[in-house]
PDB file of N, CA and C in Angstrom:
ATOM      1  N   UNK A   1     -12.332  -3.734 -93.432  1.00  0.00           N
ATOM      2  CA  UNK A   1     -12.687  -2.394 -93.031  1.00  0.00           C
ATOM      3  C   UNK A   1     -12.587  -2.298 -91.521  1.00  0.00           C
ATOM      4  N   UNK A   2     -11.615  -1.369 -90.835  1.00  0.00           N
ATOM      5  CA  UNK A   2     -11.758  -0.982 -89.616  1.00  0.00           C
ATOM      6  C   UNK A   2     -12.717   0.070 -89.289  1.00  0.00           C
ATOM      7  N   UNK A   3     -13.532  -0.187 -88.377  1.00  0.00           N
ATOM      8  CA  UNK A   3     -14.289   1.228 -87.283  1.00  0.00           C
ATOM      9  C   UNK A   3     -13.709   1.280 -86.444  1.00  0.00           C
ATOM     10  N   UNK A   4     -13.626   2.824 -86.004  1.00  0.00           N
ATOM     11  CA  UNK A   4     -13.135   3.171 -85.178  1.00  0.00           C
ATOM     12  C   UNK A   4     -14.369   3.746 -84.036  1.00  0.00           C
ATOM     13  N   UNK A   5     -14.584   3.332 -82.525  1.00  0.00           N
ATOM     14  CA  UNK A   5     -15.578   4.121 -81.702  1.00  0.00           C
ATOM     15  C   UNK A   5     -14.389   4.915 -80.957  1.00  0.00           C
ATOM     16  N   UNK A   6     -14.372   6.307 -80.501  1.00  0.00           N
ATOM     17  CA  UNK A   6     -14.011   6.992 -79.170  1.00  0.00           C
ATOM     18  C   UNK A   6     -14.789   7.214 -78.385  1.00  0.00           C
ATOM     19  N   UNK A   7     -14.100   6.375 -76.775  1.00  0.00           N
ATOM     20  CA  UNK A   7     -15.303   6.805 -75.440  1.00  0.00           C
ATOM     21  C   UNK A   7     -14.790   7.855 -74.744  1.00  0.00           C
ATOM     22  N   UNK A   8     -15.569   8.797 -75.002  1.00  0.00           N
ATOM     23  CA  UNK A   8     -15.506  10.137 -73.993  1.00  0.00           C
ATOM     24  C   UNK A   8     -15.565   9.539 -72.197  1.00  0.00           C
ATOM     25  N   UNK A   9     -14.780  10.507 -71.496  1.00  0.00           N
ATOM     26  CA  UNK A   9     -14.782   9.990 -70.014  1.00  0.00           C
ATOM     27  C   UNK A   9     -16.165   9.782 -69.502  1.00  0.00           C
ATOM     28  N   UNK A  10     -17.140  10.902 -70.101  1.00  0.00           N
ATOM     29  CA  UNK A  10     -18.733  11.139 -69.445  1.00  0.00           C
ATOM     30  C   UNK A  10     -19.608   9.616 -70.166  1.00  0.00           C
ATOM     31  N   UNK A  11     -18.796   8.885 -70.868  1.00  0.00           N
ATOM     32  CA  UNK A  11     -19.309   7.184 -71.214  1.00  0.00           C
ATOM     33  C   UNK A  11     -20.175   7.353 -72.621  1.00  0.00           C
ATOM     34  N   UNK A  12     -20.104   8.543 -73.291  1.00  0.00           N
ATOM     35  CA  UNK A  12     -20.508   8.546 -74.540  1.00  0.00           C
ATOM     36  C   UNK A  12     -19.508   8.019 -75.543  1.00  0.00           C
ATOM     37  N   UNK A  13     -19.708   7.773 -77.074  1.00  0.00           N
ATOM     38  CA  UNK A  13     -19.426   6.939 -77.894  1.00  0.00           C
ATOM     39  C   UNK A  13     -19.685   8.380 -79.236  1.00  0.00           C
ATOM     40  N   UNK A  14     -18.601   8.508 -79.570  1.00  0.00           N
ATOM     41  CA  UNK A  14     -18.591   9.458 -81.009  1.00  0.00           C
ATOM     42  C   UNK A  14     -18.671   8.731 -81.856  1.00  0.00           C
ATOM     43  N   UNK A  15     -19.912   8.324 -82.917  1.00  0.00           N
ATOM     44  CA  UNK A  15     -20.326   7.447 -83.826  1.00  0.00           C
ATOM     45  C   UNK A  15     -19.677   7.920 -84.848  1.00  0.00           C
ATOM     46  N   UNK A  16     -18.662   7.093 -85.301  1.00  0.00           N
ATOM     47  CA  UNK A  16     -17.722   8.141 -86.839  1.00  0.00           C
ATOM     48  C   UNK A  16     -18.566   7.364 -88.029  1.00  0.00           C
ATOM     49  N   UNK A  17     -19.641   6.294 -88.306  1.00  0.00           N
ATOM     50  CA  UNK A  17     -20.495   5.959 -89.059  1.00  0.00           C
ATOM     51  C   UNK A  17     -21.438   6.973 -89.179  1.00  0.00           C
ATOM     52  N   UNK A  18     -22.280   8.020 -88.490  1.00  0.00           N
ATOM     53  CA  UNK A  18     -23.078   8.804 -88.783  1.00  0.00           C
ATOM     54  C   UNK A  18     -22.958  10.193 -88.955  1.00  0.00           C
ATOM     55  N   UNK A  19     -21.436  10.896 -88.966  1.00  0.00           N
ATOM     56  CA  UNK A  19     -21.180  12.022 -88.758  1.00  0.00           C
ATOM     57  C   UNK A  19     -21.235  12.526 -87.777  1.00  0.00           C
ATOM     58  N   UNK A  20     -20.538  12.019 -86.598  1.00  0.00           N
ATOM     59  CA  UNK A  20     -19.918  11.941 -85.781  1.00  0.00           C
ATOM     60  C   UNK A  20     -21.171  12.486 -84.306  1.00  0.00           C
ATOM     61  N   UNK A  21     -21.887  12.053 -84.495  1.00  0.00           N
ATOM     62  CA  UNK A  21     -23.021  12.674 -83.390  1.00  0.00           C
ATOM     63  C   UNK A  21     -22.686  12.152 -82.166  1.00  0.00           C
ATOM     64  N   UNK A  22     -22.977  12.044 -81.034  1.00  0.00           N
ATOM     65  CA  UNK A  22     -22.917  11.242 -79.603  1.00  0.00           C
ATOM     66  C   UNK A  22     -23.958  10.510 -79.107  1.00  0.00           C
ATOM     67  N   UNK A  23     -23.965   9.377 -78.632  1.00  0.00           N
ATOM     68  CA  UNK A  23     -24.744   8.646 -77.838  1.00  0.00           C
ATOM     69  C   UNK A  23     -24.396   8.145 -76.731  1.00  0.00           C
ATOM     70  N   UNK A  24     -24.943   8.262 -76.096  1.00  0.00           N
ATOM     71  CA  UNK A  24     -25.276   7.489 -74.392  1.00  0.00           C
ATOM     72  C   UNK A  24     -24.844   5.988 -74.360  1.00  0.00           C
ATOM     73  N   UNK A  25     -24.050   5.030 -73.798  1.00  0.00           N
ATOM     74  CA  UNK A  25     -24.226   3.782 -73.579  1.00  0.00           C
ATOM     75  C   UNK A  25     -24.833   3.588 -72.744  1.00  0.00           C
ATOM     76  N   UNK A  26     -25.659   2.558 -72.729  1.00  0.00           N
ATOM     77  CA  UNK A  26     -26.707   2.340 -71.582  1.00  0.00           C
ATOM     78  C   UNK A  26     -25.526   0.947 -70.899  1.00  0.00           C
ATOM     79  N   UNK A  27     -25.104  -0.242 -71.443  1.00  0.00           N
ATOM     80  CA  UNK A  27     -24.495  -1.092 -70.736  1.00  0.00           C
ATOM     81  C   UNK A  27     -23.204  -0.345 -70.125  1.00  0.00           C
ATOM     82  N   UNK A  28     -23.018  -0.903 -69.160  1.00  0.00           N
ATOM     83  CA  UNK A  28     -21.850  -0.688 -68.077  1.00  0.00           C
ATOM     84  C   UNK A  28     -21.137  -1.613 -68.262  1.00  0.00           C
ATOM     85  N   UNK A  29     -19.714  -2.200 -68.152  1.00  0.00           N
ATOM     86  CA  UNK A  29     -19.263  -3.204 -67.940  1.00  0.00           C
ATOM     87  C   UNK A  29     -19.280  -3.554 -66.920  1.00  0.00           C
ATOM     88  N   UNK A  30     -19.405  -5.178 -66.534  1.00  0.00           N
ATOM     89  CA  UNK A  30     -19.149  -5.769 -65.467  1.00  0.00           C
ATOM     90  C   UNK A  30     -17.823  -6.577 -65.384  1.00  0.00           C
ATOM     91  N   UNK A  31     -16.830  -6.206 -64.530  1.00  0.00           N
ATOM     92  CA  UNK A  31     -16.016  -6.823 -64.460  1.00  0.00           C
ATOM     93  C   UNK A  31     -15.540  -7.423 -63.439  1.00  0.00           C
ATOM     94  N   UNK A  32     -15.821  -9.143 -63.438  1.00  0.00           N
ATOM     95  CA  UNK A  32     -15.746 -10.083 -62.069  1.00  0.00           C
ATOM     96  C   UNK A  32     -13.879 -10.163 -61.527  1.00  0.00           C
ATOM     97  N   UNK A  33     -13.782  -9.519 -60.341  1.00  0.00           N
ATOM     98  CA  UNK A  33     -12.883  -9.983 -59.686  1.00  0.00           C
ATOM     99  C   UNK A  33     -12.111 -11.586 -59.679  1.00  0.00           C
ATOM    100  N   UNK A  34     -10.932 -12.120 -60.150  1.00  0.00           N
ATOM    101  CA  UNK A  34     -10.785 -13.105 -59.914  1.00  0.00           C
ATOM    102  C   UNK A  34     -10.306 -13.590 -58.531  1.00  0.00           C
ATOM    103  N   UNK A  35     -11.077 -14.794 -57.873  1.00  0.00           N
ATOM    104  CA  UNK A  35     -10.386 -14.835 -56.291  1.00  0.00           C
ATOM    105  C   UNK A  35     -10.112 -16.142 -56.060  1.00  0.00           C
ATOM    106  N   UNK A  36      -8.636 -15.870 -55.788  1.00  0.00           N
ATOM    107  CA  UNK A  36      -7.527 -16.972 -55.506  1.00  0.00           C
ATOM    108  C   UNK A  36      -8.245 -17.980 -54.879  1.00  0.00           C
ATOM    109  N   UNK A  37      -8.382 -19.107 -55.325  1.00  0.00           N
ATOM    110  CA  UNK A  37      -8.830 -20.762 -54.667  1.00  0.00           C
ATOM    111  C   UNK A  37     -10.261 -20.281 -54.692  1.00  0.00           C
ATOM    112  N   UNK A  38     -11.236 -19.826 -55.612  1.00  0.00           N
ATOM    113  CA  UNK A  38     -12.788 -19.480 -55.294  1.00  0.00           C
ATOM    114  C   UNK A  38     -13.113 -21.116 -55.265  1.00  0.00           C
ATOM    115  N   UNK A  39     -12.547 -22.204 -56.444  1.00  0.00           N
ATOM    116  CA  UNK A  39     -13.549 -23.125 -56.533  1.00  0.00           C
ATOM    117  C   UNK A  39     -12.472 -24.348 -55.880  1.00  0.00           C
ATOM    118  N   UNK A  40     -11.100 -23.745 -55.127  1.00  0.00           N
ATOM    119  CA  UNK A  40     -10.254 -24.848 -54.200  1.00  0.00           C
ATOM    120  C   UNK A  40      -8.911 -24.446 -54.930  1.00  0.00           C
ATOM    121  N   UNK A  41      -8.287 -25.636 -53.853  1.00  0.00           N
ATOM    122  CA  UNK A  41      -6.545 -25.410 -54.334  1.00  0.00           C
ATOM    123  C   UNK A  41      -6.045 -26.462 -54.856  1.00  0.00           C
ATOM    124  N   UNK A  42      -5.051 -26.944 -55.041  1.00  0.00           N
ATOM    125  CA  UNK A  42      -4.447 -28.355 -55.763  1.00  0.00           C
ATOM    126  C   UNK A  42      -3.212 -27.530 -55.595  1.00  0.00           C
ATOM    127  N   UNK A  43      -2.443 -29.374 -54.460  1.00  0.00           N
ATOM    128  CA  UNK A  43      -0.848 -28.917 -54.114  1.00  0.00           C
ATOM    129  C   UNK A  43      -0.470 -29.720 -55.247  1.00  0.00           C
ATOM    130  N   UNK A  44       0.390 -29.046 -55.447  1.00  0.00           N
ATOM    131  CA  UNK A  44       1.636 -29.318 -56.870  1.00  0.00           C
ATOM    132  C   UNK A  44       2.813 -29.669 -56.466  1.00  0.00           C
ATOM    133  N   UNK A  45       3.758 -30.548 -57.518  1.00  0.00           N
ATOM    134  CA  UNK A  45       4.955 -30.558 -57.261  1.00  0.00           C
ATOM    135  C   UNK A  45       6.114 -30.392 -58.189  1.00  0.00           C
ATOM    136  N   UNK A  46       7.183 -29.472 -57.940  1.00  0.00           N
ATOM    137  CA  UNK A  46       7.786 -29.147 -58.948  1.00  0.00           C
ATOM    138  C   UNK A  46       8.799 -30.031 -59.064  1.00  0.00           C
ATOM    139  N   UNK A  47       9.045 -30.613 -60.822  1.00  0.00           N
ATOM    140  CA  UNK A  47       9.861 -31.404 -60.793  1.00  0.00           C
ATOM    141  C   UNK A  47      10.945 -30.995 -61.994  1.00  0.00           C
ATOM    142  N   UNK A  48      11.397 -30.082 -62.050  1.00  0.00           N
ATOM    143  CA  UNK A  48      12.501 -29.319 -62.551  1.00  0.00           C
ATOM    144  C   UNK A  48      13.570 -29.067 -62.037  1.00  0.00           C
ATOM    145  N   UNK A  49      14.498 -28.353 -62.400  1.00  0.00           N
ATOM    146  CA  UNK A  49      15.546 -28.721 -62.150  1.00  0.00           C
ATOM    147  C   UNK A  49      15.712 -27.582 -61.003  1.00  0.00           C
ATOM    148  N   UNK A  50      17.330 -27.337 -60.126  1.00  0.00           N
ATOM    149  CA  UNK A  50      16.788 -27.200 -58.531  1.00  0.00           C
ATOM    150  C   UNK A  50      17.861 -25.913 -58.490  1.00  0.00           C
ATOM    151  N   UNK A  51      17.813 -25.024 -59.965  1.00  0.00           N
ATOM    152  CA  UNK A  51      18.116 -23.930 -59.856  1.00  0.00           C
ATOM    153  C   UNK A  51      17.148 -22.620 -59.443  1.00  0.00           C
ATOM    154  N   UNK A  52      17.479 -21.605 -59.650  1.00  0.00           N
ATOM    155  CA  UNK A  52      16.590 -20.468 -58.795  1.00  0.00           C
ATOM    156  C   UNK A  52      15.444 -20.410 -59.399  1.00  0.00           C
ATOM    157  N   UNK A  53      14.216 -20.422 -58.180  1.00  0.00           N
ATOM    158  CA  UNK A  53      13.105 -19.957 -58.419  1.00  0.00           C
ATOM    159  C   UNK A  53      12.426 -19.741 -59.746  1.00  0.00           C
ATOM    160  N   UNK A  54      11.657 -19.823 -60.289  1.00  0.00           N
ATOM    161  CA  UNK A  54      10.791 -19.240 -61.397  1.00  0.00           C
ATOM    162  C   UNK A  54       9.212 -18.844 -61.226  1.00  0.00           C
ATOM    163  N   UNK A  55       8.908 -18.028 -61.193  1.00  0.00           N
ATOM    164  CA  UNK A  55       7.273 -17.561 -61.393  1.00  0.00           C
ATOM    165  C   UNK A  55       6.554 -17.530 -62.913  1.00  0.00           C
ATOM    166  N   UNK A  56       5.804 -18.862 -62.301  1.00  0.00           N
ATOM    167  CA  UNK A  56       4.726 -19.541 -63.475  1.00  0.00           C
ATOM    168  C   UNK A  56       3.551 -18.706 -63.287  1.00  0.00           C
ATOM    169  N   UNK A  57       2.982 -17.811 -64.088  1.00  0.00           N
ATOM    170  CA  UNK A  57       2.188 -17.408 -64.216  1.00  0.00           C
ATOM    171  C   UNK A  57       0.684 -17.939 -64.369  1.00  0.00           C
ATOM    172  N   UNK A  58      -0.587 -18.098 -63.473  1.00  0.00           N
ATOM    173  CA  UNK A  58      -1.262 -19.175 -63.682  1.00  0.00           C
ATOM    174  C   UNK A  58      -2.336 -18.395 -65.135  1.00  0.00           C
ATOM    175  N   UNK A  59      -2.225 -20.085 -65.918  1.00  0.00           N
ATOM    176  CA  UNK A  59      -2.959 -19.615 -67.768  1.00  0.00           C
ATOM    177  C   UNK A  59      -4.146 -19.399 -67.549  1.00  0.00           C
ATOM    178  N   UNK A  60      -5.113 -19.399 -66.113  1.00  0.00           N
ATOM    179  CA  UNK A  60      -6.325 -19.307 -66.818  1.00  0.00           C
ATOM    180  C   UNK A  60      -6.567 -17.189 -65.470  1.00  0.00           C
ATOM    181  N   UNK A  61      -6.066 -17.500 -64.399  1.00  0.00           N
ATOM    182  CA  UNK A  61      -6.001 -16.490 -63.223  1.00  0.00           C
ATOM    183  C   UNK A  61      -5.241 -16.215 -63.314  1.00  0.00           C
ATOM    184  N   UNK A  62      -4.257 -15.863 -63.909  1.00  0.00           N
ATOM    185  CA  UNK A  62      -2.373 -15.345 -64.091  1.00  0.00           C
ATOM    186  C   UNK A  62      -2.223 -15.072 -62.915  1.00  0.00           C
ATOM    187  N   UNK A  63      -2.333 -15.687 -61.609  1.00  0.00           N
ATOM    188  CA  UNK A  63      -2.110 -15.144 -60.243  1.00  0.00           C
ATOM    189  C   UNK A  63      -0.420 -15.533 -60.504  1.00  0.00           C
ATOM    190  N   UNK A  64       0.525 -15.468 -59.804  1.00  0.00           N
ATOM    191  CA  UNK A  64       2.027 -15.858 -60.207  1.00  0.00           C
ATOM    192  C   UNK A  64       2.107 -16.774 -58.930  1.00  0.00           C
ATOM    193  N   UNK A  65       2.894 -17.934 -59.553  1.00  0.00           N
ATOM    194  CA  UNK A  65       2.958 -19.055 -58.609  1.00  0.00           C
ATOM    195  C   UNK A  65       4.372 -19.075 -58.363  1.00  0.00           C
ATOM    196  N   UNK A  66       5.490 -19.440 -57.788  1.00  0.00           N
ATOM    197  CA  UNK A  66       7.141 -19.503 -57.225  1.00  0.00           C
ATOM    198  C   UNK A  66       7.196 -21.035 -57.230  1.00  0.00           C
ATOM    199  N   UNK A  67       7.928 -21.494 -58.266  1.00  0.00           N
ATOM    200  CA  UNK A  67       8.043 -22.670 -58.015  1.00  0.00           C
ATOM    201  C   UNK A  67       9.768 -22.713 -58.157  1.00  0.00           C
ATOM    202  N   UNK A  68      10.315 -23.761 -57.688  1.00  0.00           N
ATOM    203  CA  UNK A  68      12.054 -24.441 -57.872  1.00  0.00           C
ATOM    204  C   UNK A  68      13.001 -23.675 -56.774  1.00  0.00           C
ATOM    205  N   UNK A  69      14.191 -23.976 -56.858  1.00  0.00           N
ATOM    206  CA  UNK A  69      15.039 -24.287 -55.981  1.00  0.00           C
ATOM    207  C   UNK A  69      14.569 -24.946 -54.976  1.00  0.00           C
ATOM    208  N   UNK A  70      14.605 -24.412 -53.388  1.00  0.00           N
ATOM    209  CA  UNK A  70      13.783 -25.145 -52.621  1.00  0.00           C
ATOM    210  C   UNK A  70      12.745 -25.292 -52.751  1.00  0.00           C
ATOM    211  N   UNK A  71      11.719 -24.605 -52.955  1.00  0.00           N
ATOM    212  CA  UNK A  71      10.364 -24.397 -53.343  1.00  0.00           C
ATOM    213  C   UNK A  71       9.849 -25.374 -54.059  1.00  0.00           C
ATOM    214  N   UNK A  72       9.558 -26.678 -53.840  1.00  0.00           N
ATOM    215  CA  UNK A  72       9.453 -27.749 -54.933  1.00  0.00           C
ATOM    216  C   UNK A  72       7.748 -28.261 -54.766  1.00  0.00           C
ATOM    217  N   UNK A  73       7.094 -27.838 -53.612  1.00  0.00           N
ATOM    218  CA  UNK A  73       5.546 -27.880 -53.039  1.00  0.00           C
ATOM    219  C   UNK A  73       5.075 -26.807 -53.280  1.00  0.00           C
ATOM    220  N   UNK A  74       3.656 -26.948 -53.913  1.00  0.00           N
ATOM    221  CA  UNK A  74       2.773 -25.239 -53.804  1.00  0.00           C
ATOM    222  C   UNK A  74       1.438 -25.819 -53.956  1.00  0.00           C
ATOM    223  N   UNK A  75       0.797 -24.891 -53.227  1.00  0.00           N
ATOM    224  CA  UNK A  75      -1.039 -24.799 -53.905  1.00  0.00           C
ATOM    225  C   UNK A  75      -1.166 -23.781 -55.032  1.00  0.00           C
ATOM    226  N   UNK A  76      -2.080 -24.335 -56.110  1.00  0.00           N
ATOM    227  CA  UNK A  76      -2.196 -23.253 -56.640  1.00  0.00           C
ATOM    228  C   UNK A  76      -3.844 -23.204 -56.922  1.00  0.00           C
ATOM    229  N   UNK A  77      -4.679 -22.631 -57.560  1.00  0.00           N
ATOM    230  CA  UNK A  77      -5.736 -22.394 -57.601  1.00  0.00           C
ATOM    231  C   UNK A  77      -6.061 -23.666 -59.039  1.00  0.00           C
ATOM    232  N   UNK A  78      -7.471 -24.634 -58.927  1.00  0.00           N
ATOM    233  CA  UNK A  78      -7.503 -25.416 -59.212  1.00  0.00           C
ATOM    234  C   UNK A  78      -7.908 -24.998 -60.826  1.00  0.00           C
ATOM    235  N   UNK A  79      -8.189 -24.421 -61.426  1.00  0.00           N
ATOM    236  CA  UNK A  79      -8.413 -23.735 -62.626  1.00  0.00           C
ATOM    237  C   UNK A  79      -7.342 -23.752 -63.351  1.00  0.00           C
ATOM    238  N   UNK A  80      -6.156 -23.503 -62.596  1.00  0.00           N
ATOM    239  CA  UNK A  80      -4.585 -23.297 -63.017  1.00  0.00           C
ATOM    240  C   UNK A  80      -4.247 -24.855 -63.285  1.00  0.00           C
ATOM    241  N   UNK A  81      -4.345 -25.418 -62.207  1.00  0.00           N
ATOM    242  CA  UNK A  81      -3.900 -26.708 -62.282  1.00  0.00           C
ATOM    243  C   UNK A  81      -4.264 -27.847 -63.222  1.00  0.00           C
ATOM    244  N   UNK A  82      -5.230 -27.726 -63.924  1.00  0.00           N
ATOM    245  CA  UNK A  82      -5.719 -28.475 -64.846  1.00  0.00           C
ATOM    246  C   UNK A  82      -5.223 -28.413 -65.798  1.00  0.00           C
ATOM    247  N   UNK A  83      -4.302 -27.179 -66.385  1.00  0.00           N
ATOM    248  CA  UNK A  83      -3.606 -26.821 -67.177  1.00  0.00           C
ATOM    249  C   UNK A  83      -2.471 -26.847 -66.907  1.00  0.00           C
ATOM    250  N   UNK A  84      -1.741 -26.341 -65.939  1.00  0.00           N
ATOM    251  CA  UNK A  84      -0.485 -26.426 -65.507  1.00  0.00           C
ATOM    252  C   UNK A  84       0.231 -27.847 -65.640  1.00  0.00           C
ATOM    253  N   UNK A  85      -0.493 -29.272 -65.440  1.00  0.00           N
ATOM    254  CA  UNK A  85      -0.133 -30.454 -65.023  1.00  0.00           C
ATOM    255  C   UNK A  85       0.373 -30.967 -66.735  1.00  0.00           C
ATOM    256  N   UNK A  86       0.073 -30.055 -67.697  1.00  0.00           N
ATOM    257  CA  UNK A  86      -0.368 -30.885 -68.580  1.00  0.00           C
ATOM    258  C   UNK A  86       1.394 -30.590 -69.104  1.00  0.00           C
ATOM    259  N   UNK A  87       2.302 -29.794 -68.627  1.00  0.00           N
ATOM    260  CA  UNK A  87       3.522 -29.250 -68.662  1.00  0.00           C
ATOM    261  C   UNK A  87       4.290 -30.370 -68.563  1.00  0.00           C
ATOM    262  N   UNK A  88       5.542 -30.751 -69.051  1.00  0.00           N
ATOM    263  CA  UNK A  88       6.168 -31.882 -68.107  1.00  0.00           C
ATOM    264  C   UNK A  88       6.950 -31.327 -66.574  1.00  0.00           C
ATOM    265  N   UNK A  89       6.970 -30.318 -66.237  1.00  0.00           N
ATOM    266  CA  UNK A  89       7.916 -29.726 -64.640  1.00  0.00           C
ATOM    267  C   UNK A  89       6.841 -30.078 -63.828  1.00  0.00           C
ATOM    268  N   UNK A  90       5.606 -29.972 -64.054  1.00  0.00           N
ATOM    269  CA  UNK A  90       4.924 -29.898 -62.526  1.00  0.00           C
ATOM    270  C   UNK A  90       3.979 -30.897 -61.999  1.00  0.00           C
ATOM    271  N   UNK A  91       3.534 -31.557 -61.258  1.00  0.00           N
ATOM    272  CA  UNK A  91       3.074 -33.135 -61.356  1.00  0.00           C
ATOM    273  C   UNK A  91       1.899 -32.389 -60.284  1.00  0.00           C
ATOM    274  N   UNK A  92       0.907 -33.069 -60.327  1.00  0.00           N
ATOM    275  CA  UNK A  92       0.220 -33.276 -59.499  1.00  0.00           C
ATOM    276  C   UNK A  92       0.287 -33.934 -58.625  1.00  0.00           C
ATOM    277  N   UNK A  93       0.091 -33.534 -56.508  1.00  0.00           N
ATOM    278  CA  UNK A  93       0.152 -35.109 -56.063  1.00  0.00           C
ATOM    279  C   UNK A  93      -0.983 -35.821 -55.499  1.00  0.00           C
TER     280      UNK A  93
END
């Protein structure tokens, strides 16, 4: 069974379970900014092959990282890197 809620712009909620009355949400969302290197960086090294550029998207901050051709050194945010290493192109040094 799907429900369906619609949020009106004014942050009410049309309850289609009760015949459609309105209520108030009292929670707000909070939504935390992610910021590049909050908990450090980790230089990387790309070890792929030494055609053009590619942007690795980081898996946990999708910040976009440029790695290959010349570009074979980068910092990236250490959250990323724990995951990133686990790839065979990019080594930790």
């Amino acid at each position: 069974m799907l429900l369906l809620k619609s949020y009106g712009t004014d942050g009410s909620v049309a309850c289609r379970s009760c015949g459609g009355g309105k209520r108030r949400l009292n929670k707000k969302a909070e939504i935390k900014p992610i910021v590049m290197g909050e908990i450090g960086l980790t230089e990387l090294r790309y070890e792929g092959g030494a055609g053009s550029p590619l942007i690795w998207p980081g898996p946990l901050t999708h910040w976009p990282y440029k790695f290959g051709g010349s570009k074979r050194l980068g910092y990236v945010d250490t959250r990323d890197a724990e995951i990133m290493v686990a790839g065979p192109f990019i080594k930790c040094l």
